[in-house]
N, C-alpha and C. Protein backbone atom coordinates (compact mmCIF):
# COMPACT_ATOMS: atom_id res chain seq x y z
N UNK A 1 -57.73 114.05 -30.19
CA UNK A 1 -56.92 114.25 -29.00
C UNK A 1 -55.59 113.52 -29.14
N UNK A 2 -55.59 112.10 -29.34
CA UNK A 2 -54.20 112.00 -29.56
C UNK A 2 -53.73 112.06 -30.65
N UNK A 3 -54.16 112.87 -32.00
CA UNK A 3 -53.29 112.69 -32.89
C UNK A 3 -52.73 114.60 -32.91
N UNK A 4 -53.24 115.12 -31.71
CA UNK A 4 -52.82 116.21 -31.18
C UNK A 4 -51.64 116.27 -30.24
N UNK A 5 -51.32 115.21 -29.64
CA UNK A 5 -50.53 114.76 -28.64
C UNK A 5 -49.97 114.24 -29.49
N UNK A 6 -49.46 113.54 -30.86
CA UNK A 6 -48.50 113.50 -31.91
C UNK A 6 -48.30 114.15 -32.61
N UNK A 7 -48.73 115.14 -32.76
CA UNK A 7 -48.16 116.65 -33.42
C UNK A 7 -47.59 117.17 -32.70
N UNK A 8 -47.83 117.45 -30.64
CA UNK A 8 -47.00 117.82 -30.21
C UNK A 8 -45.61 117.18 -29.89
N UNK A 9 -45.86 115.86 -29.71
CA UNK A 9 -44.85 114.68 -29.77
C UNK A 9 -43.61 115.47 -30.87
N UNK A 10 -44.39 115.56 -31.97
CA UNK A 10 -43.91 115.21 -33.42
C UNK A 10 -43.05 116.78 -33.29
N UNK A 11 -43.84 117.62 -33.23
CA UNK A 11 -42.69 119.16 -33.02
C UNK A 11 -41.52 119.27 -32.19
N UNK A 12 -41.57 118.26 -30.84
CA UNK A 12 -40.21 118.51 -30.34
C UNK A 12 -39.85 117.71 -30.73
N UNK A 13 -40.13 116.49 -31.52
CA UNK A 13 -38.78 115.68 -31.58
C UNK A 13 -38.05 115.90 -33.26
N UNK A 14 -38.88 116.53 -34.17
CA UNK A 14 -38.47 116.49 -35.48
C UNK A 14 -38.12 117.65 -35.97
N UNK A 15 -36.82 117.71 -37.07
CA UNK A 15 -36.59 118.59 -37.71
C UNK A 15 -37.77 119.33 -38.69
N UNK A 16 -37.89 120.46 -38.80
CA UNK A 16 -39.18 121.05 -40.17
C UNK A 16 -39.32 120.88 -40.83
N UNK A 17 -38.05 120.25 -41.81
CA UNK A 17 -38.10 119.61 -42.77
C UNK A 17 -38.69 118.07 -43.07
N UNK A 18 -39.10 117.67 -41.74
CA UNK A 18 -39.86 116.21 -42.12
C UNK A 18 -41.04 116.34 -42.23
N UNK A 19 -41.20 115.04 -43.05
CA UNK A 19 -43.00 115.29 -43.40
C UNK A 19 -43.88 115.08 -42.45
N UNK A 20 -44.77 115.55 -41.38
CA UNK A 20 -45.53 115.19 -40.43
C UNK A 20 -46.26 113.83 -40.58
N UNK A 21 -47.00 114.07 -41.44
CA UNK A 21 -47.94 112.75 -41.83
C UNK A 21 -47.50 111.94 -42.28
N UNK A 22 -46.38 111.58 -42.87
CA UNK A 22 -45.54 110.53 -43.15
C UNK A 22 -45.46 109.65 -41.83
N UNK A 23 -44.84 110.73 -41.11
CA UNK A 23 -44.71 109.94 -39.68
C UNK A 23 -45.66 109.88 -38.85
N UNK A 24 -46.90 110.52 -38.93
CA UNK A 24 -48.63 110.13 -38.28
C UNK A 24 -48.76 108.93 -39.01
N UNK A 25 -49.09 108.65 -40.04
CA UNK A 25 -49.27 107.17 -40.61
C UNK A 25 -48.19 106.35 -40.49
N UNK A 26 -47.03 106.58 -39.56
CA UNK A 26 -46.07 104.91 -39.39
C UNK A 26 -47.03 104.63 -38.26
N UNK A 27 -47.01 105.76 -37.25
CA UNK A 27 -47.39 105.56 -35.96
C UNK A 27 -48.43 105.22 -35.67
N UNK A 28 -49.37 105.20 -36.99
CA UNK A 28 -51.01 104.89 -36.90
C UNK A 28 -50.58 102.91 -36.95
N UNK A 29 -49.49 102.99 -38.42
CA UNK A 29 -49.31 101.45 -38.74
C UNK A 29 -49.19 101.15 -37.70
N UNK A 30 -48.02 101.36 -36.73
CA UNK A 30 -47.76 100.50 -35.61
C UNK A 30 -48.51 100.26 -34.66
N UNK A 31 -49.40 101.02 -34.67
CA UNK A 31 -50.28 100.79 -33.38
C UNK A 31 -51.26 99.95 -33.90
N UNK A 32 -51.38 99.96 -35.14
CA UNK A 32 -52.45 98.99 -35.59
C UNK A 32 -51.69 97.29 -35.66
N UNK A 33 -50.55 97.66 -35.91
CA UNK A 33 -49.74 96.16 -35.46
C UNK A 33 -49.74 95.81 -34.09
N UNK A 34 -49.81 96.41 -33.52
CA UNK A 34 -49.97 96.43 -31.67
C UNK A 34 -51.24 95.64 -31.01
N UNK A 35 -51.95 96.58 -31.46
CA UNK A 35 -53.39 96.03 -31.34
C UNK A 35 -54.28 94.60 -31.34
N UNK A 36 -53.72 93.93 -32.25
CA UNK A 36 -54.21 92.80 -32.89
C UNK A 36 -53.69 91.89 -31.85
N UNK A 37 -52.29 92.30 -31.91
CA UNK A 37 -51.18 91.38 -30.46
C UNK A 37 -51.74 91.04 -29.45
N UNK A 38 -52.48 92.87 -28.80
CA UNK A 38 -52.79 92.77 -27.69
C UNK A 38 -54.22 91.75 -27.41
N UNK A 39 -55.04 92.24 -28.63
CA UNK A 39 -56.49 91.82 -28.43
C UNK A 39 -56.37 90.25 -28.96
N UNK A 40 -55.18 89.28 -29.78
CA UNK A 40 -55.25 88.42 -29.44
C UNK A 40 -54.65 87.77 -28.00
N UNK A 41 -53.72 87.94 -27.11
CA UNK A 41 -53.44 87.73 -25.95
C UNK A 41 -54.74 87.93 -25.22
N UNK A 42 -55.84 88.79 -25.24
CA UNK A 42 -56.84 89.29 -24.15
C UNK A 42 -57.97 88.27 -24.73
N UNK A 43 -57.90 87.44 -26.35
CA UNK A 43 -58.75 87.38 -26.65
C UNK A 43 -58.37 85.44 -26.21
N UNK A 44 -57.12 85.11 -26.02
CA UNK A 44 -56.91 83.67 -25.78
C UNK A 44 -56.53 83.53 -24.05
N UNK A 45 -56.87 84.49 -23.62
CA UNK A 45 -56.79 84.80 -21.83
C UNK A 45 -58.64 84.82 -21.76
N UNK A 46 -58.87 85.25 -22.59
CA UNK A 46 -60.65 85.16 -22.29
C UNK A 46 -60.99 83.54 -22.91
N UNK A 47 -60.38 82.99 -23.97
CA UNK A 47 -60.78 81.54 -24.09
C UNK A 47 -60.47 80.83 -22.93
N UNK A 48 -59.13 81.15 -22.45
CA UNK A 48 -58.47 80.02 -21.19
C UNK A 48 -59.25 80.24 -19.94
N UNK A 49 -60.29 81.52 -19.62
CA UNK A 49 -60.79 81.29 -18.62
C UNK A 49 -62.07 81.07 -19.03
N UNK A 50 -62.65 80.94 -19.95
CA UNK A 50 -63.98 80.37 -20.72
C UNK A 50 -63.59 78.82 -20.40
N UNK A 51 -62.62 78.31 -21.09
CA UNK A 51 -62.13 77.07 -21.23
C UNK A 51 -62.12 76.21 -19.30
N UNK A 52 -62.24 77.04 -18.78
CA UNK A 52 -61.88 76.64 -17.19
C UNK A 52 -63.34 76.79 -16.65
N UNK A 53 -64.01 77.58 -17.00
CA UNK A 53 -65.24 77.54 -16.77
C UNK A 53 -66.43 76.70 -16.96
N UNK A 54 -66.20 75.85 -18.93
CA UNK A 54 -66.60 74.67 -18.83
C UNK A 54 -66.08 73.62 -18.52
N UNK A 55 -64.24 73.63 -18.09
CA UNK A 55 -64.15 72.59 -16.79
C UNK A 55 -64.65 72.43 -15.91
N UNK A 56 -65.27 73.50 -15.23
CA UNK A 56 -65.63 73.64 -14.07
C UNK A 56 -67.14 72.93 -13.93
N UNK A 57 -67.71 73.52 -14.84
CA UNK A 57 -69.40 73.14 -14.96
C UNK A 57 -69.69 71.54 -15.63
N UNK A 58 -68.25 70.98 -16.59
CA UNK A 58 -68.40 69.88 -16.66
C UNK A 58 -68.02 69.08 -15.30
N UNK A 59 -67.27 69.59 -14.56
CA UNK A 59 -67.06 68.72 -13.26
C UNK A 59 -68.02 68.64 -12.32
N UNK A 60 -68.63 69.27 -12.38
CA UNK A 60 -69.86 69.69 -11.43
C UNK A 60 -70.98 68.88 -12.48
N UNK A 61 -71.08 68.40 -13.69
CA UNK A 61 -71.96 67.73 -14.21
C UNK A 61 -71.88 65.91 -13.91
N UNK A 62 -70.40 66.40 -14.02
CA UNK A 62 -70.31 64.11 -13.80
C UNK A 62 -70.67 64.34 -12.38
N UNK A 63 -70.03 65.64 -11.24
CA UNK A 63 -70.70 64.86 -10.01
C UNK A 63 -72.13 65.23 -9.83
N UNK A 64 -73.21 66.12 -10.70
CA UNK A 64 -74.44 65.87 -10.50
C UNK A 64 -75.23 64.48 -10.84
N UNK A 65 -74.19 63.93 -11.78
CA UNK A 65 -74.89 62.52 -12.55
C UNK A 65 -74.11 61.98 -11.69
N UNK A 66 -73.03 61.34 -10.80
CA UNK A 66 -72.78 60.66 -9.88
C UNK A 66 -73.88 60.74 -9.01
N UNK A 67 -73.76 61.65 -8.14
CA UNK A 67 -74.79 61.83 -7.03
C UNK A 67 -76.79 61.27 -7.87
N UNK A 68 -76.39 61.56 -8.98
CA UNK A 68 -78.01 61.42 -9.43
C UNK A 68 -78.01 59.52 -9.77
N UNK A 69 -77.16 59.15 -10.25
CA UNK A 69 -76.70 57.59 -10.15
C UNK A 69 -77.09 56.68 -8.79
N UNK A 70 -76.22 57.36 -7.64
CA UNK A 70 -75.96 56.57 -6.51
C UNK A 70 -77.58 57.31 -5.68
N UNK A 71 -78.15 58.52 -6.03
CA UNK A 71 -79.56 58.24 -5.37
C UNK A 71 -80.62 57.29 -6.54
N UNK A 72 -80.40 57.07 -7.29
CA UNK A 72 -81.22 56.55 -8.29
C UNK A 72 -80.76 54.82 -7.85
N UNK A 73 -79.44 53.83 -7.54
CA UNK A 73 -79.13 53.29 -7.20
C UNK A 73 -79.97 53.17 -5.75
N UNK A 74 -79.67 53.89 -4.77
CA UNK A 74 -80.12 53.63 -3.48
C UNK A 74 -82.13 53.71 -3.39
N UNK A 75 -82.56 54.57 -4.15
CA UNK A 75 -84.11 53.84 -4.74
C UNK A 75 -84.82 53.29 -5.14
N UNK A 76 -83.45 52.65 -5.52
CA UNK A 76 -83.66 51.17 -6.54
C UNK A 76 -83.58 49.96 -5.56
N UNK A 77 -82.90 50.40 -4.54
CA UNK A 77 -82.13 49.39 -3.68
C UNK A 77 -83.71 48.91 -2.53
N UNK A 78 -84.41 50.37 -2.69
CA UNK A 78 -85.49 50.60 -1.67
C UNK A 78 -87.11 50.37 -2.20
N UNK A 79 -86.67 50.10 -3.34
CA UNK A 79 -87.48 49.71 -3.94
C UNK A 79 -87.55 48.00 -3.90
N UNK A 80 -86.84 47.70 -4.16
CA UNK A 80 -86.56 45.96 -4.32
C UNK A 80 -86.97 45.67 -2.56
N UNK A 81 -86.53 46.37 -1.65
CA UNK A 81 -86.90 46.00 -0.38
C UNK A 81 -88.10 45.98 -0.02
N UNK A 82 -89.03 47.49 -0.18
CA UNK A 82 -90.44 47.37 -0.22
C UNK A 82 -90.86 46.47 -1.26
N UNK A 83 -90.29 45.68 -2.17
CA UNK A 83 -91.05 44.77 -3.11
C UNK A 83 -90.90 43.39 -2.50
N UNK A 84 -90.01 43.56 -1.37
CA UNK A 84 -89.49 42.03 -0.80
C UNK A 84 -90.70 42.13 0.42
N UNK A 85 -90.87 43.25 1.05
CA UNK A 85 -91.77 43.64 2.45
C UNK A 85 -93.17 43.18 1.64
N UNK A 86 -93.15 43.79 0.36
CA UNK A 86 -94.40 43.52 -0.46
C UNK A 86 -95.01 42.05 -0.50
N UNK A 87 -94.13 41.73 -0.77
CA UNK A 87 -94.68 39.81 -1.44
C UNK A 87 -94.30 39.16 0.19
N UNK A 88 -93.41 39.62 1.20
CA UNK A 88 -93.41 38.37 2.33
C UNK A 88 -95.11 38.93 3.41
N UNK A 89 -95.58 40.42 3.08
CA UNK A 89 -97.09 40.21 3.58
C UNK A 89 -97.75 39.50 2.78
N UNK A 90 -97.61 39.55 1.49
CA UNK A 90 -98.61 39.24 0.59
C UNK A 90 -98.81 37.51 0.66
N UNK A 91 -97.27 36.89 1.10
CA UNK A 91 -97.01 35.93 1.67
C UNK A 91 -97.83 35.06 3.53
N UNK A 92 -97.78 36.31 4.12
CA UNK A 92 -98.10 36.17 5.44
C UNK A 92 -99.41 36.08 5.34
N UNK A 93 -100.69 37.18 4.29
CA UNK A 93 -101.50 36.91 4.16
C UNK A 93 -102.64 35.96 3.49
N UNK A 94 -101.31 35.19 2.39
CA UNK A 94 -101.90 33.84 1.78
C UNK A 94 -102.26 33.06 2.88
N UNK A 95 -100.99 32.74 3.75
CA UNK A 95 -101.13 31.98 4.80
C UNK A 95 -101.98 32.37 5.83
N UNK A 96 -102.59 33.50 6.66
CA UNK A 96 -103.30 33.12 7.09
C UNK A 96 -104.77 32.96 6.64
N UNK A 97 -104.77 33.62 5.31
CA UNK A 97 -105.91 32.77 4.48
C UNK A 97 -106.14 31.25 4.64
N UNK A 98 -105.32 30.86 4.16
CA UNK A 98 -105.04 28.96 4.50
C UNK A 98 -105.22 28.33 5.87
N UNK A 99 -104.73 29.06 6.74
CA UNK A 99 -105.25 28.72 8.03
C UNK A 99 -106.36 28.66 8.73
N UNK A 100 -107.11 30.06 8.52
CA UNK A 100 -108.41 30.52 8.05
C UNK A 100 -109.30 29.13 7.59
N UNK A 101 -108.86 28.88 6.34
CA UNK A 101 -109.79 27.77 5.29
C UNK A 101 -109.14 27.12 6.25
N UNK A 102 -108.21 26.52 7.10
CA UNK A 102 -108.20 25.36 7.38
C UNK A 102 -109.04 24.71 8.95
N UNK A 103 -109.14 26.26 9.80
CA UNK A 103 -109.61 26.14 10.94
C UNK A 103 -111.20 26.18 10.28
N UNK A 104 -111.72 26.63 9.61
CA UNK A 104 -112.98 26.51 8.96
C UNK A 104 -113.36 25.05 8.90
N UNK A 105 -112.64 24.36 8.06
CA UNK A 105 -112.79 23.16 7.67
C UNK A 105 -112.62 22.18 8.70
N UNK A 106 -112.00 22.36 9.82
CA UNK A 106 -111.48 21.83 10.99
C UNK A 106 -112.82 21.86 11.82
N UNK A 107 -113.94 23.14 11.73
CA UNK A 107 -114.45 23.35 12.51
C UNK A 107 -115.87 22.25 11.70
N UNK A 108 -116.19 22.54 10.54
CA UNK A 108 -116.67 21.45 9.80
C UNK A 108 -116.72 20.36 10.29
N UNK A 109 -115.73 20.06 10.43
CA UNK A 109 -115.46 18.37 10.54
C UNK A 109 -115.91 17.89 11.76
N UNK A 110 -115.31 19.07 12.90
CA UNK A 110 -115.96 19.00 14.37
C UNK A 110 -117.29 18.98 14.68
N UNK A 111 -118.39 19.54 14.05
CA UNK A 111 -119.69 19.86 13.89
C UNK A 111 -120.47 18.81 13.66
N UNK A 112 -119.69 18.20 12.35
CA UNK A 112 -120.19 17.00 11.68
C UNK A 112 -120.16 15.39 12.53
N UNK A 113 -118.94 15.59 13.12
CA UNK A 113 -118.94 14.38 14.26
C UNK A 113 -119.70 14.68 15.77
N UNK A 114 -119.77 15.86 15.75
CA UNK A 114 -120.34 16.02 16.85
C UNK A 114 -121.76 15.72 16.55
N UNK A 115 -122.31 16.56 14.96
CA UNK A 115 -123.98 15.86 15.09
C UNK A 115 -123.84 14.45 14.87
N UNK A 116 -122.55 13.41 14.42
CA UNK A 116 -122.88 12.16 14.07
C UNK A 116 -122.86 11.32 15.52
N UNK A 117 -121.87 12.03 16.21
CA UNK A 117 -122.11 11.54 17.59
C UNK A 117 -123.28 11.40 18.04
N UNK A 118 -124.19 12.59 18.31
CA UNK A 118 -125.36 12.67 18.97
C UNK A 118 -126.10 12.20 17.91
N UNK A 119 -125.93 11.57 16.59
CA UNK A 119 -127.33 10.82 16.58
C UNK A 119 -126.87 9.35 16.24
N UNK A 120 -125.52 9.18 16.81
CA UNK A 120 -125.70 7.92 17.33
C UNK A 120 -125.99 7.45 18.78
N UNK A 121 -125.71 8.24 19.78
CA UNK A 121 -126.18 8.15 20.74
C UNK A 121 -127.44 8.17 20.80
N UNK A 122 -128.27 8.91 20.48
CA UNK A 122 -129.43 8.66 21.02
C UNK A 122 -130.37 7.25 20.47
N UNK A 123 -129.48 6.93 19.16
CA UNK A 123 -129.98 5.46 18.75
C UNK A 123 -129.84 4.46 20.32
């Protein structure tokens, strides 16, 4: 089809005496010089928006690892707190262990004077 549309090209614009195909093969050259032009321009317009695309997805990566930082930070933060809540029961419950043993021992002691009382009294 178009090397039909350069034959008709080629009849009105050329004398009979020129060689047709002489001038089908410039016009093939040039377009094949054309080509390369074009498809590198289309082919460094497709890198530059490739190229923007892994800008894009790298920017969106530091702020997934930001955001994954500062919640990893703030669980850390909540962690150390339940470990502080951890040890001041674990704290609260030594002590009233100790109190425990101490009202025990308190009560001991009360028992013991009370039977030493009553068996000195009744001496």
């Amino acid at each position: 089809m178009r090397e039909a549309k350069q034959h008709n090209r080629l009849s009105l614009r050329l004398p009979p005496s020129y060689n047709k195909t002489k001038y089908l093969n410039q016009l093939k050259k040039n377009d094949q010089k054309k080509t390369p032009a074009g498809s590198a321009a289309a082919a460094a317009a497709a890198a530059a928006a490739a190229a923007e695309v892994e800008a894009a997805a790298a920017e969106a990566e530091v702020e997934a690892a930001a955001t994954a930082a500062g919640a990893a930070a703030e669980a850390e933060a909540e962690a150390e707190a339940a470990a502080a809540t951890a040890a001041a029961a674990e704290a609260a419950a030594a002590a009233a262990d100790a109190a425990a043993a101490a009202a025990a021992e308190a009560e001991a002691v009360a028992v013991d004077r009370a039977a030493t009382d009553a068996a000195n009294s009744s001496k």
